[in-house]
Protein backbone atom coordinates (compact mmCIF):
# COMPACT_ATOMS: atom_id res chain seq x y z
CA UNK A 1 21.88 199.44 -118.65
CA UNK A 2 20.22 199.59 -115.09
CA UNK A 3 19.79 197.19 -113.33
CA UNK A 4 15.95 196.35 -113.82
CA UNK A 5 17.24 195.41 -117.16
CA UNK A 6 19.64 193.40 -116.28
CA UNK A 7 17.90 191.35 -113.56
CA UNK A 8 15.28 190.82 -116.64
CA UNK A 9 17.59 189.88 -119.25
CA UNK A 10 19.43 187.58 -116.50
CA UNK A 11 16.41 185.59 -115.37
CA UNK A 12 15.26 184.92 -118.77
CA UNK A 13 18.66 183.80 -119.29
CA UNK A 14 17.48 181.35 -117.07
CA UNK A 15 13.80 180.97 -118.08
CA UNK A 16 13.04 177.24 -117.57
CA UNK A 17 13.45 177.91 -114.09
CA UNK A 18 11.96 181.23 -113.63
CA UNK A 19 9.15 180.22 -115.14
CA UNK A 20 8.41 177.41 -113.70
CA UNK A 21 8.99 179.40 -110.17
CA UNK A 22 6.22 181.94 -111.56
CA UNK A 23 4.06 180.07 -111.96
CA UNK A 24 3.98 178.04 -108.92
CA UNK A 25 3.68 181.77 -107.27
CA UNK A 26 1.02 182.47 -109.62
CA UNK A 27 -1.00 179.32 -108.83
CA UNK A 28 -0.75 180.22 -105.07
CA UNK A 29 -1.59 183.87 -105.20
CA UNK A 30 -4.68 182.33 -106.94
CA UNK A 31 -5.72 179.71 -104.51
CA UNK A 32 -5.13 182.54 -101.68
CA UNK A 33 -7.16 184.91 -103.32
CA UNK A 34 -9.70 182.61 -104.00
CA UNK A 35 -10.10 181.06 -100.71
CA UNK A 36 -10.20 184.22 -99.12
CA UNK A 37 -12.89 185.51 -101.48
CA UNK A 38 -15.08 182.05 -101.04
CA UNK A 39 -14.59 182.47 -97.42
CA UNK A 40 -15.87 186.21 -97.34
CA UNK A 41 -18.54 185.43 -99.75
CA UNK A 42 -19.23 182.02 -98.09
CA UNK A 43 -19.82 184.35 -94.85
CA UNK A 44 -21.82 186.90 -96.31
CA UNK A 45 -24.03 184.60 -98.42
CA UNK A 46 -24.66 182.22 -95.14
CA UNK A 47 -25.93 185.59 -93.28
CA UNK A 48 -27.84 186.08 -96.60
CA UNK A 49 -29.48 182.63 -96.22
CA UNK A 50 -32.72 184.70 -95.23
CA UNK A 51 -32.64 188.05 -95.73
CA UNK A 52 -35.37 191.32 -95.63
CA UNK A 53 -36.45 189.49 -92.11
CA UNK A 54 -36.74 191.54 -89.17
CA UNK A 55 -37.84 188.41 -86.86
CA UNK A 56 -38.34 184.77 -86.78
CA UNK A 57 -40.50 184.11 -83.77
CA UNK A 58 -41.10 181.06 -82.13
CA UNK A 59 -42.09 178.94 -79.17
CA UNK A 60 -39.61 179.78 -76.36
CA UNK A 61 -35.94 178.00 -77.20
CA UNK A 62 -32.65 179.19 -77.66
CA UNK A 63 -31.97 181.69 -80.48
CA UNK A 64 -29.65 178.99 -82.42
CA UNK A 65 -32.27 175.91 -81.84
CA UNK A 66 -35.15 178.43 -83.61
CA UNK A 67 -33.10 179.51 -86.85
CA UNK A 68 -31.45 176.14 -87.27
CA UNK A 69 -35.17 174.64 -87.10
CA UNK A 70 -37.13 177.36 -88.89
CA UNK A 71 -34.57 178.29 -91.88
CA UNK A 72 -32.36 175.78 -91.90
CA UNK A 73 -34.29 172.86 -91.33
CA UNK A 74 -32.06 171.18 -88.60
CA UNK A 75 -33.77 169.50 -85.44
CA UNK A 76 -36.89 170.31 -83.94
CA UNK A 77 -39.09 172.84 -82.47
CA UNK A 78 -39.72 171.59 -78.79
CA UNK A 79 -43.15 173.34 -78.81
CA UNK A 80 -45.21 175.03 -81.38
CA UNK A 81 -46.86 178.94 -81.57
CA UNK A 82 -50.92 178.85 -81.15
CA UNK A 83 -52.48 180.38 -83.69
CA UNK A 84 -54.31 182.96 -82.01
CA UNK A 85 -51.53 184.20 -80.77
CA UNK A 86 -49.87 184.41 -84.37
CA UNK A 87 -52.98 186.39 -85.08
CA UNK A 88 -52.78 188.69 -82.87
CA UNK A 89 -49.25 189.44 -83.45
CA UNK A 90 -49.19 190.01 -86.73
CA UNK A 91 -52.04 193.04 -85.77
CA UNK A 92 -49.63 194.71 -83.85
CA UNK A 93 -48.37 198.17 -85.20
CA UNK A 94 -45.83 198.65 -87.46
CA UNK A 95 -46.50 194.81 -89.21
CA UNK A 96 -45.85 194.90 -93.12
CA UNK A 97 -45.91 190.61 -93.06
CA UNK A 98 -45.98 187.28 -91.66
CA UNK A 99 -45.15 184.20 -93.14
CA UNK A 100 -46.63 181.15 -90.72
CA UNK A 101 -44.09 177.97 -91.54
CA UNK A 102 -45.47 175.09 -90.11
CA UNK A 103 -42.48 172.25 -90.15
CA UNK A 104 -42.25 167.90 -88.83
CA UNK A 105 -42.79 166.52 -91.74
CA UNK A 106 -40.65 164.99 -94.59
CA UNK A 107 -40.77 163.73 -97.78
CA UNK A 108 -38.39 160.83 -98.61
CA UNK A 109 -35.93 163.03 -96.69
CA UNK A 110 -36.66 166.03 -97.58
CA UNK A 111 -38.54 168.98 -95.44
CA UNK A 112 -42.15 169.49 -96.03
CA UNK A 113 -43.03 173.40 -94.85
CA UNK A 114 -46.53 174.16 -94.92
CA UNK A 115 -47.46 178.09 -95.48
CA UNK A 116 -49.61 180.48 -97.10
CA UNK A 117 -49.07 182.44 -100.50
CA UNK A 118 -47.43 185.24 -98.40
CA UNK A 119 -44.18 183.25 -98.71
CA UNK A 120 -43.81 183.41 -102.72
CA UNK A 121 -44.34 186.78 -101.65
CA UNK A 122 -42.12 187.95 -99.39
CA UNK A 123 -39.42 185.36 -98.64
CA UNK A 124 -36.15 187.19 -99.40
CA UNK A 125 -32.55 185.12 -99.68
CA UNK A 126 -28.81 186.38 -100.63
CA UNK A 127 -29.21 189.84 -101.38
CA UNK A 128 -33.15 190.71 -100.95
CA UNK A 129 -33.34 188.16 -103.90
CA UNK A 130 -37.43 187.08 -104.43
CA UNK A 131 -38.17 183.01 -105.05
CA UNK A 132 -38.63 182.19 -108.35
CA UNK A 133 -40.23 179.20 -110.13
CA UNK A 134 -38.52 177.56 -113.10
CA UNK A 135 -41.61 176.05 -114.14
CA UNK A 136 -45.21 176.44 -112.86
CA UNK A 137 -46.44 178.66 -110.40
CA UNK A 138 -47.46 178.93 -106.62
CA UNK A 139 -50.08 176.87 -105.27
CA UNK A 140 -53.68 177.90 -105.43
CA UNK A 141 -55.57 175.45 -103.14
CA UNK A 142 -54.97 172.88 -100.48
CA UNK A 143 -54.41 170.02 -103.02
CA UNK A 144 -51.30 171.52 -104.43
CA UNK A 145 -47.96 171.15 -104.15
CA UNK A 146 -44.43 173.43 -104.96
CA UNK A 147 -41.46 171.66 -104.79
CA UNK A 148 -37.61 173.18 -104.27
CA UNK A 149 -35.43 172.35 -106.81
CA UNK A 150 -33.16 169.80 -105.56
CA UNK A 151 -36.27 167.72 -104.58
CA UNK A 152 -37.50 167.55 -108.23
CA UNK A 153 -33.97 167.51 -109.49
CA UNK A 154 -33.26 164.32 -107.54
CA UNK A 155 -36.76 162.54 -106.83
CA UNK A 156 -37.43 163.35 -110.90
CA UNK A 157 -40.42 164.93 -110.51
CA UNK A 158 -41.92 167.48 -113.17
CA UNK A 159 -45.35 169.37 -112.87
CA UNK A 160 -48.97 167.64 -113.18
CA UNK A 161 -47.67 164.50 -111.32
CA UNK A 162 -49.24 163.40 -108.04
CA UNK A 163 -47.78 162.61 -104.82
CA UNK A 164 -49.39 161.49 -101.48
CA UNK A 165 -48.22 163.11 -97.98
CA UNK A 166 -47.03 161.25 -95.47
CA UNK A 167 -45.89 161.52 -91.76
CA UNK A 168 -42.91 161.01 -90.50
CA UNK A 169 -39.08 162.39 -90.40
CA UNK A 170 -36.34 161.77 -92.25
CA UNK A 171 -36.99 158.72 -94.82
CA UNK A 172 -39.36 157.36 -92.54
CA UNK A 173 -42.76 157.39 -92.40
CA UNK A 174 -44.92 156.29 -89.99
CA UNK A 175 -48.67 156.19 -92.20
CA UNK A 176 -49.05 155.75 -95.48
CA UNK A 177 -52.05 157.00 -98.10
CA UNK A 178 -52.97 157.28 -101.27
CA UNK A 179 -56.50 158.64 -101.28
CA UNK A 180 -55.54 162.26 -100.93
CA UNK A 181 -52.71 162.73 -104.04
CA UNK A 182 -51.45 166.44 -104.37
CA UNK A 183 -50.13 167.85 -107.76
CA UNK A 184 -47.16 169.60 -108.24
CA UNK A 185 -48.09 172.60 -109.66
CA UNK A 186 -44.56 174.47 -109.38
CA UNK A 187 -40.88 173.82 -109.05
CA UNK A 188 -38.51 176.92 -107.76
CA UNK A 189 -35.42 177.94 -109.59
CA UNK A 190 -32.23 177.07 -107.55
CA UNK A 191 -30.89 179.41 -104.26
CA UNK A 192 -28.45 177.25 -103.10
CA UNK A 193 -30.21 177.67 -99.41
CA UNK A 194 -32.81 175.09 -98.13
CA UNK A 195 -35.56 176.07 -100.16
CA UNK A 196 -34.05 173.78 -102.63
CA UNK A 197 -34.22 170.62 -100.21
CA UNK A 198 -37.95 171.78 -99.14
CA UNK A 199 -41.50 170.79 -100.15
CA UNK A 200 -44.00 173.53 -99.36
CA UNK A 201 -47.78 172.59 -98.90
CA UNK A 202 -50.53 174.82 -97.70
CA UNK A 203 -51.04 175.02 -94.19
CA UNK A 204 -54.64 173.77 -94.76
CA UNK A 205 -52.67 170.30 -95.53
CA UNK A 206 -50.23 170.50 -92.58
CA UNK A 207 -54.06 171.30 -90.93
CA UNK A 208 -55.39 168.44 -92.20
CA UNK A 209 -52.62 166.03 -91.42
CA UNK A 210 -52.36 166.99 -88.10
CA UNK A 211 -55.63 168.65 -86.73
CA UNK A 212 -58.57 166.78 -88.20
CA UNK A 213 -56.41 163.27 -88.37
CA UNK A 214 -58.15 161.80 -85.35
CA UNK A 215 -61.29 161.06 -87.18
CA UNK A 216 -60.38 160.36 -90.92
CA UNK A 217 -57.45 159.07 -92.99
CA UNK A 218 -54.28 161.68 -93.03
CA UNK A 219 -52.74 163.09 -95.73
CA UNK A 220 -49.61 162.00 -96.22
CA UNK A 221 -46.54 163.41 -98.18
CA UNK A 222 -44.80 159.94 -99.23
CA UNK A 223 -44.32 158.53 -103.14
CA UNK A 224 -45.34 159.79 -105.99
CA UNK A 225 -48.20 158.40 -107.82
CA UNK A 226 -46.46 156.16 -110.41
CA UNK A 227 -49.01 156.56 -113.59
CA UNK A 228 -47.62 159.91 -115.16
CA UNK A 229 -44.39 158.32 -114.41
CA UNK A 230 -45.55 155.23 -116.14
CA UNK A 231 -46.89 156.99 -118.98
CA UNK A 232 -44.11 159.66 -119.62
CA UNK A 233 -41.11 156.31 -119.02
CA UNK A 234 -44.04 154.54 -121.99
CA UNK A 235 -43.98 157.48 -124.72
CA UNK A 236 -40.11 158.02 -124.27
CA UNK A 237 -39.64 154.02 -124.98
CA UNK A 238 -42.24 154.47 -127.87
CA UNK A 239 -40.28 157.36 -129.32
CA UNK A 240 -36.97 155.49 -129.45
CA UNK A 241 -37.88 152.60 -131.04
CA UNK A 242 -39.54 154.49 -133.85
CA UNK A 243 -35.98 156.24 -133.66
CA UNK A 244 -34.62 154.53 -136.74
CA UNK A 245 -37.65 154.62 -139.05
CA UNK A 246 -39.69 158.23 -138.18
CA UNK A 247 -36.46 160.22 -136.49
CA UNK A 248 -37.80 163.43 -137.61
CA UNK A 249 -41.31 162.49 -136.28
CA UNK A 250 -39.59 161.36 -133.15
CA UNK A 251 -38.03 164.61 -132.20
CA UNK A 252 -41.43 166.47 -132.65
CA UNK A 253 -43.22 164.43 -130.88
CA UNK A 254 -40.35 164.52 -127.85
CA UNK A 255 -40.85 167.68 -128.07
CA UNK A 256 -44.82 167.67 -127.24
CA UNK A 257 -44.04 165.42 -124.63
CA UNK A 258 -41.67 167.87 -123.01
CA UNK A 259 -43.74 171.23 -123.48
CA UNK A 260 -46.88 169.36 -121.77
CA UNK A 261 -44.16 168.24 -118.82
CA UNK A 262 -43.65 171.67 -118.06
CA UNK A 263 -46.93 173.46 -118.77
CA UNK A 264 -49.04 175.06 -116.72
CA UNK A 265 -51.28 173.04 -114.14
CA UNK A 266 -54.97 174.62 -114.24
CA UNK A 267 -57.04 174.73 -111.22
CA UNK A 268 -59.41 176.59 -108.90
CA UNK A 269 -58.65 178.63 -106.31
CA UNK A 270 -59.43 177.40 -102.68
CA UNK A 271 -58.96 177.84 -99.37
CA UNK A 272 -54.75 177.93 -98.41
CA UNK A 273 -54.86 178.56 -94.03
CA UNK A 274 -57.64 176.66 -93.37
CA UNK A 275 -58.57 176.33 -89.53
CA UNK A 276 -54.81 175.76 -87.86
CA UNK A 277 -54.42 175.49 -84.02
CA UNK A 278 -50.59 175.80 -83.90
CA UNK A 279 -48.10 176.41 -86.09
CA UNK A 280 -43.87 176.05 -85.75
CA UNK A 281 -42.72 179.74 -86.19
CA UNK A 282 -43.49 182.67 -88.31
CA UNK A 283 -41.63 185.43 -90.01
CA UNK A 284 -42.31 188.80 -89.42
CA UNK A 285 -41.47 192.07 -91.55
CA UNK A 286 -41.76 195.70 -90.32
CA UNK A 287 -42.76 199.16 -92.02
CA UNK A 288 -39.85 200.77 -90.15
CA UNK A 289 -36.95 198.75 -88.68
CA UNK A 290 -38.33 201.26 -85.28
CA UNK A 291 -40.05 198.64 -85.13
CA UNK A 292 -38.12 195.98 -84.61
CA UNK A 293 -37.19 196.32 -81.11
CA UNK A 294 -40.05 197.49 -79.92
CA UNK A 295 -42.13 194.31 -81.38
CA UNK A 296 -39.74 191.60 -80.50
CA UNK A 297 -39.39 193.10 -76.54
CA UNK A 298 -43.55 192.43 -76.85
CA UNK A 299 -43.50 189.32 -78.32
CA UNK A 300 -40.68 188.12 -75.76
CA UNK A 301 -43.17 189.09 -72.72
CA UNK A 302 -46.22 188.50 -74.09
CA UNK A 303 -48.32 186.46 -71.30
CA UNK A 304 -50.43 184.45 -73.67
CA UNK A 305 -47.19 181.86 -73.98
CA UNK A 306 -43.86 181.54 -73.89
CA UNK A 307 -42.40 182.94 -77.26
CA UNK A 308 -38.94 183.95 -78.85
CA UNK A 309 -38.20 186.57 -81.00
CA UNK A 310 -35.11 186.71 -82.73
CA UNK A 311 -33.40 188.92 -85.18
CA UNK A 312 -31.95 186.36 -87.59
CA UNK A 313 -28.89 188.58 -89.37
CA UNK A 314 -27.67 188.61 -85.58
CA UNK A 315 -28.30 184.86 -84.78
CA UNK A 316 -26.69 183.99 -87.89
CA UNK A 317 -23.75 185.81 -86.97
CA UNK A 318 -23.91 184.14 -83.68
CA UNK A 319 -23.28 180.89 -85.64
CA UNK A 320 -20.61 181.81 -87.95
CA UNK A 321 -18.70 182.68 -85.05
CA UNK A 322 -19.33 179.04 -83.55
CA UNK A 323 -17.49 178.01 -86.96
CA UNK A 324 -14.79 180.16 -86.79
CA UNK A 325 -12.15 177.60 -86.26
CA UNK A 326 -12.77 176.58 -90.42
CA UNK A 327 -12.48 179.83 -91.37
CA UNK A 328 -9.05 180.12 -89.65
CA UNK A 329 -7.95 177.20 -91.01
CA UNK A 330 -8.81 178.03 -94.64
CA UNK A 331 -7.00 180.71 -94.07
CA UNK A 332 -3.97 178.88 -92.67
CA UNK A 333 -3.97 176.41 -95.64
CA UNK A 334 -4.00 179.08 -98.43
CA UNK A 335 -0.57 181.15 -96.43
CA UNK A 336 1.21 177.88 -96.35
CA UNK A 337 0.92 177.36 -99.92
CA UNK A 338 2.09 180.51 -100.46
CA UNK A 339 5.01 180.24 -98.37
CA UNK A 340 5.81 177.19 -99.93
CA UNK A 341 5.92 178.49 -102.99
CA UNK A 342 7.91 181.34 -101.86
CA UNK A 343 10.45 178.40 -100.54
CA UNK A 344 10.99 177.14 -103.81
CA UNK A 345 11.80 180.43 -105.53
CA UNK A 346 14.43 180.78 -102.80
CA UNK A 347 15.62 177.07 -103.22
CA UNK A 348 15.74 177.82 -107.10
CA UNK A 349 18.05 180.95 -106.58
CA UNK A 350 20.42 179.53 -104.36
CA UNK A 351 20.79 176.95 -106.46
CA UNK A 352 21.21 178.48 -109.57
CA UNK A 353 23.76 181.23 -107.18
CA UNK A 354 26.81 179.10 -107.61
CA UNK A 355 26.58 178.18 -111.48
CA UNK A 356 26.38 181.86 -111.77
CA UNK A 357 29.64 183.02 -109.98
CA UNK A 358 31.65 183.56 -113.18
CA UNK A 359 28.55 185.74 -114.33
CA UNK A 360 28.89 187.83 -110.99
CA UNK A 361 32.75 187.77 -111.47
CA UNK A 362 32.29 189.22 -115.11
CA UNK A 363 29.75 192.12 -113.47
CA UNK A 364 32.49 192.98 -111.07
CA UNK A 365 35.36 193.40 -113.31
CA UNK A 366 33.65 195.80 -115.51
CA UNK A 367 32.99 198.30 -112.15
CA UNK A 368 30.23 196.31 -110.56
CA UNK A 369 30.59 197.06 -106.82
CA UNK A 370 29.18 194.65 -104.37
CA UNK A 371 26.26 196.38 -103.51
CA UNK A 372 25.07 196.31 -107.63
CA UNK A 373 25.73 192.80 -106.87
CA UNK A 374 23.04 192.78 -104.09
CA UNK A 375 20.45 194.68 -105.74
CA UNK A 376 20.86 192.72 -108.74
CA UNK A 377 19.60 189.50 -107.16
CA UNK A 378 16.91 191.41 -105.10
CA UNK A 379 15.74 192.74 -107.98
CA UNK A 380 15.19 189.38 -109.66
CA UNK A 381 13.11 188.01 -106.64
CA UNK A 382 11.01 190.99 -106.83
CA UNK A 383 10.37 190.96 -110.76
CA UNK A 384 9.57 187.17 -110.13
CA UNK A 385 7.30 187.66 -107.72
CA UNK A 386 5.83 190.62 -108.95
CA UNK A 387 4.67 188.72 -112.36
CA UNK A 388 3.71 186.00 -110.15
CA UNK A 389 1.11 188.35 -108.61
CA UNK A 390 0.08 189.78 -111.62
CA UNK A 391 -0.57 186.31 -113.44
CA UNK A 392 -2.00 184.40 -110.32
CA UNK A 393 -4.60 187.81 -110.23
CA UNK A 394 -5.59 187.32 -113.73
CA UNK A 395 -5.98 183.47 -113.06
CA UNK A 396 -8.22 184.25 -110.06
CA UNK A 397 -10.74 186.60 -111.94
CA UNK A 398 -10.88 183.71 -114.38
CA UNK A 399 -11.51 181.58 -111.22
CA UNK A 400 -14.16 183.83 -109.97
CA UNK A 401 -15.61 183.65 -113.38
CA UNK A 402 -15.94 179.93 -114.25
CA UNK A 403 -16.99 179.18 -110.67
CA UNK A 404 -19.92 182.05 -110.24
CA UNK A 405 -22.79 179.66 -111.50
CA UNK A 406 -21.54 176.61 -109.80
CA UNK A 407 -21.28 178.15 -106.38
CA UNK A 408 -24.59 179.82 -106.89
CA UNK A 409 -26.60 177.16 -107.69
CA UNK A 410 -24.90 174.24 -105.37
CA UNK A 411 -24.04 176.28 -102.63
CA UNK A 412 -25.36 179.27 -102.49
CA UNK A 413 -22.46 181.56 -102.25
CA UNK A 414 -22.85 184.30 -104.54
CA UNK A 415 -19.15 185.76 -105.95
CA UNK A 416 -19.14 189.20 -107.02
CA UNK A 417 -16.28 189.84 -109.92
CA UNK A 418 -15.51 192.97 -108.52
CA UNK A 419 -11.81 194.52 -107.78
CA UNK A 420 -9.63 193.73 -105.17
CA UNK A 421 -10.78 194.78 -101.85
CA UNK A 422 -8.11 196.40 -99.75
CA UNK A 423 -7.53 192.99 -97.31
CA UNK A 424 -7.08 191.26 -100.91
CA UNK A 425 -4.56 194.35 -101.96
CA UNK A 426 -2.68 194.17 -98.17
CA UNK A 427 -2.05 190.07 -98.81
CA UNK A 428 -0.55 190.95 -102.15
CA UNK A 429 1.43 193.35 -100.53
CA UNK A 430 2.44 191.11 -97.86
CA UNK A 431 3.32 188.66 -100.95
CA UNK A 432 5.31 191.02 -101.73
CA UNK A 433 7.40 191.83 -99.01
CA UNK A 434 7.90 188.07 -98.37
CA UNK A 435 9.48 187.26 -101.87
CA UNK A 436 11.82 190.91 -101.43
CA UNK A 437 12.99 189.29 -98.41
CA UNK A 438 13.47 185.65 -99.49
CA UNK A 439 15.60 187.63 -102.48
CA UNK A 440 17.94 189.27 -99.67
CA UNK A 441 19.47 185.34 -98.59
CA UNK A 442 20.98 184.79 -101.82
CA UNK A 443 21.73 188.51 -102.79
CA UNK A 444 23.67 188.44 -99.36
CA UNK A 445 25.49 185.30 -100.69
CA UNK A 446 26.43 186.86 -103.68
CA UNK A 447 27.81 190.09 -101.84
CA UNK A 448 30.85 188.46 -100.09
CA UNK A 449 31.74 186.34 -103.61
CA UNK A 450 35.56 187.68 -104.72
CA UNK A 451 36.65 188.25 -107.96
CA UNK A 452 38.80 185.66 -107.86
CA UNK A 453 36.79 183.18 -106.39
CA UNK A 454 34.61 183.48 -109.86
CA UNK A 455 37.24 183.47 -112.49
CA UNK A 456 39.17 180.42 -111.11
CA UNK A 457 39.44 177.26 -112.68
CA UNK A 458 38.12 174.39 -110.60
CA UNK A 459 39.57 171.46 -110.65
């Protein structure tokens, strides 16, 4: 019999134990893996947060304070871009697209971005992925509105119902009106980046707000009109308490009350830009990345005003490195539950060493020499961790799995299910390693037991 065999056959001898030292491997290969794949994908999917951008310009700020502001919807841009100068720009050779963004607004918390239909268009996130709507479509004139899907999710919105703008940050607004409602005509699918948290107007309303409120009444993003509301809360009350009587009729007529929720809003087409004087940033795309440098170096001297260009895979990168202390520490939390776990497979071998010195004693009278001793109870730390790997793998596929959808649509981080990447097969490796040498303390142990020393009768 070698001695594979025999460290198998010995440690299921002893299988309450073994097991339930697997297993706590198993669960901490898992959580190791996983973190380390979340953090990865965590990294890559926060560079992803915009992607297929070549520039986010903006009035002259630092490179953090402009992609914070225009993608992620943090703070405030300390001066705005004219809009002849955005025009001009987006003439310049090599230009494929612009997308204005025109931000300072909010809607019960939430970011209002005015823009043109160039932003259904060619607004890219995770991996070159395009915006799509769960239900409606993109707005077609200045009285329409597209909301992110958080922002419908939470505020219980659904399409044909009427809000009024309002202006203000943050839950606060500062005017109030209700004699310019827009209707949400569309509601985007979820990205898990802050197009969810974002209501997008056309710029002609952001124009109207802002440029032409001196002489008449603003329009305001602020509370929804309540009569749909009113109307939909009405028919849902009517349909339960015919619930008893007409259940049958109920459910069909529950379910003509949800297809005209969600259908299609009809309306003309009208004007989206309007007459703008400034806007908050734009986003610019190139035929050739050639182009690139050459475009932002312009931008970044042009005379008309002072104006940043910035290349926002870079910038973002630039940020994740301000955050690399949580990284580290993720990191740092998912070894020490591994070595923890590699602890108690140690504890549970030295302490099941000493009820087994008559089995060692046996071994050696039958021609076991010390050193089959050794390897014997190497061998068992490796087999143990060795399944312990295998099964806390399999449990982290499963992970990846189960947790794809959730992380996609809450946070954004896309998981690929793919195989172990090489860093993922060097800390299994180094799992290794550290459970063949937390096998050598007790194998030692068992090298320098006598013969005698096992058979004896203790008293």
């Amino acid at each position: 019999m070698n001695l594979a065999s025999l460290a198998f056959k010995s440690s299921w001898n002893r299988k309450s134990s073994v097991l339930l030292t697997l297993f706590t491997i198993a669960i901490s290969v898992m959580l190791l893996l996983s973190i380390e794949r979340v953090r990865q994908e965590a990294k890559s999917s926060f560079a992803n947060t915009i992607s297929g951008t070549d520039l986010i310009v903006g009035a002259r700020t630092g490179d953090i304070q402009l992609l914070l502001s225009s993608v992620f919807r943090i703070g405030h841009a300390n001066n705005a871009v004219q809009w002849q100068s955005y025009e001009y720009i987006k003439q310049q050779r090599g230009v494929a697209w612009t997308i204005p963004i025109s931000l300072g607004d909010s809607h019960k918390g939430h970011a209002v971005l005015g823009t043109d239909s160039s932003y259904f268009t060619h607004f890219r996130y995770g991996k070159k992925q395009m915006l799509a709507f769960a239900h409606g479509r993109a707005f077609h004139n200045g009285r329409e509105v597209v909301l992110g899907s958080d922002v419908a999710k939470k505020l219980n919105y659904h399409l044909g119902e009427q809000i009024v703008i309002s202006h203000g940050m943050g839950n606060t607004s500062f005017h109030h009106h209700d004699d310019n409602p827009m209707t949400i005509v569309g509601i985007l699918k979820p990205t898990g980046t802050p197009v969810d948290r974002t209501v997008h107007v056309p710029l002609i309303a952001i124009d109207e707000m802002h440029g032409s409120g001196h002489n008449k009444s603003p329009r305001m993003i602020g509370k929804a009109i309540n009569k749909p509301t009113n109307e939909a809360a009405l028919s849902r009350d009517e349909h339960k308490h015919e619930d008893h009587d007409h259940h049958s009729h109920d459910d069909h007529s529950h379910g003509e009350h949800q297809h005209k929720t969600h259908q299609l809003v009809e309306s003309e087409p009208g004007d989206l830009i309007g007459e703008p004087k400034q806007i908050t940033a734009f986003l610019m795309g190139f035929d050739s990345p050639l182009y690139t440098l050459q475009v932002r170096r312009n931008i970044n001297q042009y005379k008309g005003e002072p104006l940043l260009a910035i290349m926002p895979g870079v910038t973002l990168r630039e940020l994740w490195g301000m955050l690399d202390i949580v990284e580290k520490i993720l990191l740092l939390f998912s070894i020490v539950v591994v070595i923890i776990s590699l602890l108690g497979m140690l504890t549970t071998l030295l302490a099941t060493l000493n009820q087994r010195r008559r089995e060692l004693a046996i071994l050696r009278s039958v021609g076991a020499r010390p050193w089959h001793i050794f390897s014997l109870l190497t061998s068992e730390a490796v087999i143990i961790t060795l399944l312990g790997c295998l099964l806390g793998t399999t449990l982290f596929f499963v992970a990846i799995l189960l947790a794809q959808p959730v992380l996609q649509a809450q946070f954004g981080i896309s998981l690929s299910l793919s195989l172990l990447s090489s860093y993922e097969v060097t800390l299994l490796g180094a799992i290794m390693l550290a459970g063949t040498v937390m096998g050598i303390f007790p194998a030692l142990r068992a090298y320098y037991y006598s013969l005698s020393d096992g058979m004896s009768i203790k008293v």
